[in-house]
C-alpha atoms as a PDB file:
ATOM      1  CA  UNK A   1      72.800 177.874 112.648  1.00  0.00           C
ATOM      2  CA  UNK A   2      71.231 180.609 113.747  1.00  0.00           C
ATOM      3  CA  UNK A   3      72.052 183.271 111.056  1.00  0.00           C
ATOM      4  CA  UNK A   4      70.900 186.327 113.193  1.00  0.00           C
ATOM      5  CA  UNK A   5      73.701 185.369 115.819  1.00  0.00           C
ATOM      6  CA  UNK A   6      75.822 184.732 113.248  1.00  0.00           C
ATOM      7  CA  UNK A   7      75.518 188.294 111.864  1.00  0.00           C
ATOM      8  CA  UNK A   8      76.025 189.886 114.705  1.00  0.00           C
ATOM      9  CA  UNK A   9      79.095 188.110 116.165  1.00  0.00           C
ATOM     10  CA  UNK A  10      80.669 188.588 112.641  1.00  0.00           C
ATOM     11  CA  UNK A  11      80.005 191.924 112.821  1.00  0.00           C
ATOM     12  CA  UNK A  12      81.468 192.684 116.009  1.00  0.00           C
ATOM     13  CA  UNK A  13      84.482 190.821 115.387  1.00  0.00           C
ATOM     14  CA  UNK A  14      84.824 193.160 111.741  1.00  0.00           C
ATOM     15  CA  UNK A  15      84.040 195.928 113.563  1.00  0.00           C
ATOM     16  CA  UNK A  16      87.396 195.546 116.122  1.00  0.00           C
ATOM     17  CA  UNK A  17      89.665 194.477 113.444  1.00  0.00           C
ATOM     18  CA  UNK A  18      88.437 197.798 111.605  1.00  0.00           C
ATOM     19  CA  UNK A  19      88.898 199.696 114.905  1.00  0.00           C
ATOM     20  CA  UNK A  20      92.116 197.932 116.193  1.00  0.00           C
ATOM     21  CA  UNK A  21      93.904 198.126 112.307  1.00  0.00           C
ATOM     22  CA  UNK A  22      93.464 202.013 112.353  1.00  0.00           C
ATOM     23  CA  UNK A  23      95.058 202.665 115.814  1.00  0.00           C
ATOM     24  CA  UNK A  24      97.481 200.543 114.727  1.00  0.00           C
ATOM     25  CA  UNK A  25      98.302 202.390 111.489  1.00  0.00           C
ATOM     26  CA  UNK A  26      97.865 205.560 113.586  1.00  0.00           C
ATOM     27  CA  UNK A  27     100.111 204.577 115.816  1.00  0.00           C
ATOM     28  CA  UNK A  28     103.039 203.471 113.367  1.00  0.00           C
ATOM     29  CA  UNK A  29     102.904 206.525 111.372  1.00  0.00           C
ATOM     30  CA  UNK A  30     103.079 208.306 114.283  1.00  0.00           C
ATOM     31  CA  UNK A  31     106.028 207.204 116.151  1.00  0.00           C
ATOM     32  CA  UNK A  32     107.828 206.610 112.456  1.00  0.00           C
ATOM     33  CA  UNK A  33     107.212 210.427 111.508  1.00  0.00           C
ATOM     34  CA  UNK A  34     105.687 209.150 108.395  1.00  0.00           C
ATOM     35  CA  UNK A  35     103.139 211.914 107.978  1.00  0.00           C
ATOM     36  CA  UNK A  36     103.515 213.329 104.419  1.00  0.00           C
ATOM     37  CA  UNK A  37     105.926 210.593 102.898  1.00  0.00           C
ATOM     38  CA  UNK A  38     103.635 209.138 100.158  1.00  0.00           C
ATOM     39  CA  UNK A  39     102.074 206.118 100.790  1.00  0.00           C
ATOM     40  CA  UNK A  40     101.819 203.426 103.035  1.00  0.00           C
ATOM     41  CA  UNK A  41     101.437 200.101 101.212  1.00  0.00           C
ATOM     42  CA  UNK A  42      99.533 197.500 103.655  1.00  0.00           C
ATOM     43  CA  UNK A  43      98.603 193.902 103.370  1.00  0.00           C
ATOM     44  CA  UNK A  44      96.015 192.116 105.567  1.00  0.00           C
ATOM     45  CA  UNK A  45      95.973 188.342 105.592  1.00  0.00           C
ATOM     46  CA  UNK A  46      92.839 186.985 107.345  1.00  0.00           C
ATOM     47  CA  UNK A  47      93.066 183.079 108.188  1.00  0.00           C
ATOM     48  CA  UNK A  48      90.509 180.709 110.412  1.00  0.00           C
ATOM     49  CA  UNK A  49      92.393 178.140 112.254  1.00  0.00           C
ATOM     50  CA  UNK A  50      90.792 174.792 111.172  1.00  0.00           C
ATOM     51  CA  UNK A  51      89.907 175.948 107.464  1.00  0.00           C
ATOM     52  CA  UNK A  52      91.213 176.909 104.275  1.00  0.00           C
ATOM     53  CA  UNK A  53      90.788 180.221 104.603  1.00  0.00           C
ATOM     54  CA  UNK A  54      93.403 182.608 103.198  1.00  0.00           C
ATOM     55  CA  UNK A  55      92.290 186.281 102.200  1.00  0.00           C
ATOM     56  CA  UNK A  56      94.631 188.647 101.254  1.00  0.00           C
ATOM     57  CA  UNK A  57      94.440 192.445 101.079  1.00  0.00           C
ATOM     58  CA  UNK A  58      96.577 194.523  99.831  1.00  0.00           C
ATOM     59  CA  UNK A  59      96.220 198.485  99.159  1.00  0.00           C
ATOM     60  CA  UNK A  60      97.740 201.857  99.402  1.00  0.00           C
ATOM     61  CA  UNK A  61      97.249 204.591 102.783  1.00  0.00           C
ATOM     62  CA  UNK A  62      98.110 208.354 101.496  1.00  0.00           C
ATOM     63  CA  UNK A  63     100.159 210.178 104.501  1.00  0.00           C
ATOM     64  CA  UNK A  64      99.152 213.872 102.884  1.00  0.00           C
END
C-alpha cells in the first residue's frame, strides 16, 4: 500500500465529512430557530461497507 496515498485520500475524505457535518448542523439550527436553546446533542456513526467497522460519536453543540 502506498501509505502516502493513503494519507492523503483519508484526509480528504475527513476533511468533507468535517466540512459537509457543519453546514449541515448550520443548516438545521437555522431553519429550526435553535439558536440559544442549550445544546444540541449529536451522534456520528462511521461504518465501511465490507468491514467491521462501527465508530460511534457522540457529544454536545452549545447554541449560545
Amino acid at each position: 500500500m502506498d501509505e502516502q496515498r493513503f494519507n492523503m485520500s483519508m484526509r480528504k475524505y475527513l476533511k468533507e465529512v468535517g466540512v459537509t457535518s457543519q453546514q449541515e448542523i448550520e443548516r438545521v439550527v437555522r431553519e429550526e430557530g435553535l439558536a440559544g436553546k442549550g445544546k444540541l446533542k449529536v451522534k456520528m456513526v462511521l461504518t465501511a461497507k465490507g468491514t467491521g467497522l462501527n465508530h460511534v460519536v457522540e457529544g454536545e453543540i452549545d447554541l449560545v
